[in-house]
C-alpha atoms as a PDB file:
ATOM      1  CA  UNK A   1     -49.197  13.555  32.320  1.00  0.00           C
ATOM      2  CA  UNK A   2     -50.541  13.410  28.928  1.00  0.00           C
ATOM      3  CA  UNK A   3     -48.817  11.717  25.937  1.00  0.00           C
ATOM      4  CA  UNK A   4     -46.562  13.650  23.735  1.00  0.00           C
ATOM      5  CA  UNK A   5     -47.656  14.010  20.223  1.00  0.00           C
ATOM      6  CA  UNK A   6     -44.260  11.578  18.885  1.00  0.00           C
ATOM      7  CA  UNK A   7     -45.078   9.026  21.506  1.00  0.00           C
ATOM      8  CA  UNK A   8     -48.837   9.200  20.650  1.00  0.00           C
ATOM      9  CA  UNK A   9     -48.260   8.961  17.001  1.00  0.00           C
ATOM     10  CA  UNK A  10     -45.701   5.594  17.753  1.00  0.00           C
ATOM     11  CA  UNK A  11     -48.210   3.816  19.991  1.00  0.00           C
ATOM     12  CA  UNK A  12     -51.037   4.043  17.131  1.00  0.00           C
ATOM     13  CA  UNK A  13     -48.027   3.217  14.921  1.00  0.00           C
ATOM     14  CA  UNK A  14     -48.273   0.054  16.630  1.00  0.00           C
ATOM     15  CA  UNK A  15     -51.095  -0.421  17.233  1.00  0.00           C
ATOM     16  CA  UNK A  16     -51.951  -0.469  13.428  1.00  0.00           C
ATOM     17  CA  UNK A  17     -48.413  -3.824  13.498  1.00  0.00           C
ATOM     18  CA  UNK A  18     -50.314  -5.577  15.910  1.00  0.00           C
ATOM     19  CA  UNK A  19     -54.115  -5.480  14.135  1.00  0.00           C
ATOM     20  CA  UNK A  20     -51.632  -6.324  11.084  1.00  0.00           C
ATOM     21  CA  UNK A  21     -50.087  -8.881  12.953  1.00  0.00           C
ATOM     22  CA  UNK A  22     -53.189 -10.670  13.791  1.00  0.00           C
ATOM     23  CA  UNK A  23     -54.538 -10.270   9.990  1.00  0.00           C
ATOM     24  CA  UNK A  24     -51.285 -12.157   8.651  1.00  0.00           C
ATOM     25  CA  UNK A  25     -51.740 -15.046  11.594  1.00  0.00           C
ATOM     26  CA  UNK A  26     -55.634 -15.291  10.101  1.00  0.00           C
ATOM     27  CA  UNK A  27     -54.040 -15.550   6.396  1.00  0.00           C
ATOM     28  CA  UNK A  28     -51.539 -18.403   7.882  1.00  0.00           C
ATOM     29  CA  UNK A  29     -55.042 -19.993   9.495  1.00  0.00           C
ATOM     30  CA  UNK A  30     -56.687 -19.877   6.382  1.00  0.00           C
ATOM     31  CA  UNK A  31     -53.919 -21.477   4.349  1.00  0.00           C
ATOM     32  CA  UNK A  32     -53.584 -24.540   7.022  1.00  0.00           C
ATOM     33  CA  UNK A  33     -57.438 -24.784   6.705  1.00  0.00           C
ATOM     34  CA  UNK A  34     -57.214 -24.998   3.373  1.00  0.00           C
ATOM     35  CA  UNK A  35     -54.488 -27.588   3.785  1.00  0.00           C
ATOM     36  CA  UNK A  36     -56.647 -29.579   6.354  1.00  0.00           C
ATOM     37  CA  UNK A  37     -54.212 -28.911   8.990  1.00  0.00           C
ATOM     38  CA  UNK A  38     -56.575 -27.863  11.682  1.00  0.00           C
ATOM     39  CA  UNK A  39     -54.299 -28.123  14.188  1.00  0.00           C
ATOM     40  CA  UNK A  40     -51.843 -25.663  12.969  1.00  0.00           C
ATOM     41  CA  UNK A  41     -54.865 -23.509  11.787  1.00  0.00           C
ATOM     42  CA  UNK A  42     -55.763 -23.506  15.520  1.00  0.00           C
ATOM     43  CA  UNK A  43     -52.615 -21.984  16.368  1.00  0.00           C
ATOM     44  CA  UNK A  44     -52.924 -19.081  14.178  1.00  0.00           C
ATOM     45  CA  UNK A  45     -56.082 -18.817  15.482  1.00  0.00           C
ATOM     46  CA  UNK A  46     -55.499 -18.521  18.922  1.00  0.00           C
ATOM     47  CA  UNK A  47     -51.968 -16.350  17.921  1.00  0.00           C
ATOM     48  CA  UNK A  48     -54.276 -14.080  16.124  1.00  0.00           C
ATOM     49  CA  UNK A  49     -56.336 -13.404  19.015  1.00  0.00           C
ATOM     50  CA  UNK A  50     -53.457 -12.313  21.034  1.00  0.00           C
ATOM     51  CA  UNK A  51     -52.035 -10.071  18.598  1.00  0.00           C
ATOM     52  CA  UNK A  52     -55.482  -8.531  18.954  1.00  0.00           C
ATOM     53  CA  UNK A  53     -55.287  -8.300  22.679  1.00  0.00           C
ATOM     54  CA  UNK A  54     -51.914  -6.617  22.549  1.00  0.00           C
ATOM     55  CA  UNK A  55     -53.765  -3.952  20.012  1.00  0.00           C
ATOM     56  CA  UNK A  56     -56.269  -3.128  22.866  1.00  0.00           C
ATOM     57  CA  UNK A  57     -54.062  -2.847  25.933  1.00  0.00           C
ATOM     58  CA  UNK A  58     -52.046  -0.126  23.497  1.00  0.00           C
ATOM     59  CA  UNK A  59     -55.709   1.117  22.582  1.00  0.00           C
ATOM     60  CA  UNK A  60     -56.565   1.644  26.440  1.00  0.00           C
ATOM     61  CA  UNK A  61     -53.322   2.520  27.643  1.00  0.00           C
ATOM     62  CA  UNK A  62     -53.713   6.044  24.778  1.00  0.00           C
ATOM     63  CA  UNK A  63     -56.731   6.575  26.203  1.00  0.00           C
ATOM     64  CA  UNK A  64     -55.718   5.769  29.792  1.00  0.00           C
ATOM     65  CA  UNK A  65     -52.759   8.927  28.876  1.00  0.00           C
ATOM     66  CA  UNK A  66     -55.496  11.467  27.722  1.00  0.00           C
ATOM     67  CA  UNK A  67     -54.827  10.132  23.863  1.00  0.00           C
ATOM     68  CA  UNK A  68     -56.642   9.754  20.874  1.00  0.00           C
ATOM     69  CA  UNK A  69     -56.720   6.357  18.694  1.00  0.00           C
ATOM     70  CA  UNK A  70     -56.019   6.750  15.346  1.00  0.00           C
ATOM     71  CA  UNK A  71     -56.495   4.260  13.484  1.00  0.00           C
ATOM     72  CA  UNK A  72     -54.607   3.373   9.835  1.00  0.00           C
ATOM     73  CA  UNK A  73     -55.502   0.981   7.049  1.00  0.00           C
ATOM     74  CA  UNK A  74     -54.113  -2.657   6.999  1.00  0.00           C
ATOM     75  CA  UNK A  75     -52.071  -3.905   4.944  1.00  0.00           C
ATOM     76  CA  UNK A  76     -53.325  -6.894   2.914  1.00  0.00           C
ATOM     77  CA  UNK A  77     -51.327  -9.934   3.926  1.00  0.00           C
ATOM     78  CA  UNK A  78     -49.324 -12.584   2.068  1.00  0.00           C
ATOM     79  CA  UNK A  79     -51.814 -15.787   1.771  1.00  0.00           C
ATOM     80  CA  UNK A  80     -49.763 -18.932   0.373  1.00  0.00           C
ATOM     81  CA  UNK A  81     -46.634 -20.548   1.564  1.00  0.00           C
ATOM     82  CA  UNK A  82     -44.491 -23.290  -0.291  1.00  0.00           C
ATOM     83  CA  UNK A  83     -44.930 -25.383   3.546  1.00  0.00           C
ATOM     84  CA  UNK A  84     -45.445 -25.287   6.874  1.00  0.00           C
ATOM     85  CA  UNK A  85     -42.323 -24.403   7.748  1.00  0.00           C
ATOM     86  CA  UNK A  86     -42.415 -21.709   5.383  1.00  0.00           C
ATOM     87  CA  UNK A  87     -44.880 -20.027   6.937  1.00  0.00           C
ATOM     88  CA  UNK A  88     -43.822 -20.388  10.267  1.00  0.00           C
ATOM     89  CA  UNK A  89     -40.344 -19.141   9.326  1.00  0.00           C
ATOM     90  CA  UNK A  90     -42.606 -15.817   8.124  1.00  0.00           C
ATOM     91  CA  UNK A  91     -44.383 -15.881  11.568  1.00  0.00           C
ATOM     92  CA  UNK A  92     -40.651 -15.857  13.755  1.00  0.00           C
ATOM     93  CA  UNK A  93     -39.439 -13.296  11.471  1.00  0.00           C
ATOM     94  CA  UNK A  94     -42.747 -10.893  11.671  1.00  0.00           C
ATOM     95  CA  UNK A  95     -42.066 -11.556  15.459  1.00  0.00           C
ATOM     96  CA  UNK A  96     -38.535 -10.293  15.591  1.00  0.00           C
ATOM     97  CA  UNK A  97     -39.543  -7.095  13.603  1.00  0.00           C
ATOM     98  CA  UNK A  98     -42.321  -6.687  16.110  1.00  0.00           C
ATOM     99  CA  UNK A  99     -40.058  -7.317  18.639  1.00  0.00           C
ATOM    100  CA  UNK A 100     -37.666  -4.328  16.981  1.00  0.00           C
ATOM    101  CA  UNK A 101     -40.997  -2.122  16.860  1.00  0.00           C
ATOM    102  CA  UNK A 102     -41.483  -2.602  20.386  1.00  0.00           C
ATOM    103  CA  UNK A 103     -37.841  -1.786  21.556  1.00  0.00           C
ATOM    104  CA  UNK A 104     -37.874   1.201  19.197  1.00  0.00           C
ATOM    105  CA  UNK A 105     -41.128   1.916  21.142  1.00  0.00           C
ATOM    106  CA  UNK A 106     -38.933   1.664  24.764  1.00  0.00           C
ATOM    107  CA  UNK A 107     -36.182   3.830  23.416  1.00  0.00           C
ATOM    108  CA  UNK A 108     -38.570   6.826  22.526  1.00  0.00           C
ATOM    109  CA  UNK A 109     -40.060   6.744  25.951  1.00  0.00           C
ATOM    110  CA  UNK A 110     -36.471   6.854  27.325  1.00  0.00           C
ATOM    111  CA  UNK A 111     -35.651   9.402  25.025  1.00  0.00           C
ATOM    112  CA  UNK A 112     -38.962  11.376  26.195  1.00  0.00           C
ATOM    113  CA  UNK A 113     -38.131  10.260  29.840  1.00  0.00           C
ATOM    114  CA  UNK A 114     -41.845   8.971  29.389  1.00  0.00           C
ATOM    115  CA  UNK A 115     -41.138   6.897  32.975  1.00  0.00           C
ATOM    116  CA  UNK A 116     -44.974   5.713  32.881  1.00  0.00           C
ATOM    117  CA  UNK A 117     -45.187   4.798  29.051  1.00  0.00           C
ATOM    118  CA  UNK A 118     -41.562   2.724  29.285  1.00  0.00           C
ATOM    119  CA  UNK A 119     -42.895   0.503  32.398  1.00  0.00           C
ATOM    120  CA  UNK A 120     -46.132   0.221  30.546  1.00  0.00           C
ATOM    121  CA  UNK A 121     -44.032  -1.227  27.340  1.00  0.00           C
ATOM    122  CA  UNK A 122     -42.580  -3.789  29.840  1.00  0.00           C
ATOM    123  CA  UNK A 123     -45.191  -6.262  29.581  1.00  0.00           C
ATOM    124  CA  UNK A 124     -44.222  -6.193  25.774  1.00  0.00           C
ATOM    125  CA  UNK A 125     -40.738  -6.421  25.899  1.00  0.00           C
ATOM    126  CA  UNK A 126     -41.274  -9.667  28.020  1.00  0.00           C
ATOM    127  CA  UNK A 127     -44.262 -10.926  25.752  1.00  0.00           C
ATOM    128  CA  UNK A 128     -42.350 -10.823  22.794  1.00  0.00           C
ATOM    129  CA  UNK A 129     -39.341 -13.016  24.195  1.00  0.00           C
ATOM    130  CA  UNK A 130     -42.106 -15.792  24.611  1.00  0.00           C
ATOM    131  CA  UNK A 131     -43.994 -14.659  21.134  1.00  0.00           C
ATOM    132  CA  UNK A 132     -40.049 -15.439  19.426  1.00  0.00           C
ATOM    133  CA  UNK A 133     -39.593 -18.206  21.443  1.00  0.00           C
ATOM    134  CA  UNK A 134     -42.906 -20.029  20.775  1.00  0.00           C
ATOM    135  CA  UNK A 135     -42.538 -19.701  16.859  1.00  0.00           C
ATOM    136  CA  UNK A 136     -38.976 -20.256  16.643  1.00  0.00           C
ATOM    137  CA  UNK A 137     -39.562 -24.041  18.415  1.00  0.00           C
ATOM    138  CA  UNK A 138     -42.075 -24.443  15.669  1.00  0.00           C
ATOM    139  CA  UNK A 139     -39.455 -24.205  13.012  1.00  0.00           C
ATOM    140  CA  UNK A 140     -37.045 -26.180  14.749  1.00  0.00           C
ATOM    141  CA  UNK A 141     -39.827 -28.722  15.076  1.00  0.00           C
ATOM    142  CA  UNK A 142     -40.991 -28.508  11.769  1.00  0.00           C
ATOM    143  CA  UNK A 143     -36.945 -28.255  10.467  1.00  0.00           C
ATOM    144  CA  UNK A 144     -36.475 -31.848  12.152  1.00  0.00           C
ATOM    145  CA  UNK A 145     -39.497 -32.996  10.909  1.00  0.00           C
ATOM    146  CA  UNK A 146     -38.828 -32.309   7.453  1.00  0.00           C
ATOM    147  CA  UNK A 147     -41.065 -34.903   4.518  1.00  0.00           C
ATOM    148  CA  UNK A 148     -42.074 -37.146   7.391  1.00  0.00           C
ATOM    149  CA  UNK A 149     -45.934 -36.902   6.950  1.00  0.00           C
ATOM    150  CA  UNK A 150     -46.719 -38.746   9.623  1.00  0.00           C
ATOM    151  CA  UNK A 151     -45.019 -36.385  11.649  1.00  0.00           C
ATOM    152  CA  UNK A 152     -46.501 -33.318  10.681  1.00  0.00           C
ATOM    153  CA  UNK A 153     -49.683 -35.255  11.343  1.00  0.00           C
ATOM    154  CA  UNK A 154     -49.077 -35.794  14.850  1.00  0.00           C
ATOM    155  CA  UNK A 155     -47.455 -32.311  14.994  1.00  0.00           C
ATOM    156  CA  UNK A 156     -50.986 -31.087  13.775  1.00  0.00           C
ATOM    157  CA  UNK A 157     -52.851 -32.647  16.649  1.00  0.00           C
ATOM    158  CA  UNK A 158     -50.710 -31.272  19.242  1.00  0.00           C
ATOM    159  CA  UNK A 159     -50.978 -27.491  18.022  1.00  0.00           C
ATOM    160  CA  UNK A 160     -54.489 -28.392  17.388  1.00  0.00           C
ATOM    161  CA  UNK A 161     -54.414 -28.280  21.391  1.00  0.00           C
ATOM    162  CA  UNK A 162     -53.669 -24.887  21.898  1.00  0.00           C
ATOM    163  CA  UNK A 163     -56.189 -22.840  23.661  1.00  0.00           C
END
């Protein structure tokens, strides 16, 4: 069954957040780089990259339905933050609205009874508890951290780890 035109034009609705989403998480790289905080440059990095994949599984799954991609301009991101924990307070509240998006997304295909497209949007209702989850420790890390230098500097070398 091929996609209806409102569920069509929502998936490449998102599809354009998640290419955004991976632009803003290469602006937050590129201000820890500039910061010499490689570690927590790797994390965007590797956050960015995902935000990418989710773009292509919507991007198959439209093409999968008999759909066509169409593809919208990105936004231009914000590039400086007053800290750390600035930004990452930006990245946990980008992922709740993304999180919104995507439940928005579930409620059309109920709303279509779309019973392939809702079980497809599974896999990102449950990827975006762990997408909230992982930057919301962040800021509680980087909350209890606070001015300690020392400890963002250790803090840098274990995000640096993320693969």
């Amino acid at each position: 069954m091929k996609l209806e035109d409102k569920m069509l034009n929502a998936l490449n609705e998102q599809i354009n957040k998640e290419i955004f989403s991976a632009y803003l998480y290469y602006s937050m790289a590129a201000y820890f780089d500039s910061m010499n905080l490689e570690g927590f440059a790797n994390w965007m990095k590797v956050q960015a990259k995902e935000e990418l994949t989710h773009a292509q599984k919507l991007y198959d799954y439209i093409y999968d339905k008999g759909g066509i991609v169409e593809l919208d301009s990105i936004e231009k991101p914000k590039k400086e933050w007053e800290s750390p924990l600035e930004a990452f307070k930006d990245a946990y509240e980008h992922e709740l609205s993304v999180t919104q998006s995507i439940d928005e997304l579930v409620d059309l295909a109920k709303e279509l009874n779309d019973h392939a497209t809702q079980n497809f949007l599974q896999w990102f209702v449950n990827e975006q508890v762990e997408e909230e989850a992982n930057t919301k420790k962040i800021v509680d890390t980087l909350q209890m951290i606070g001015e300690s230098k020392t400890a963002l500097f250790m803090y840098n070398g274990q995000l640096g780890s993320r693969q």
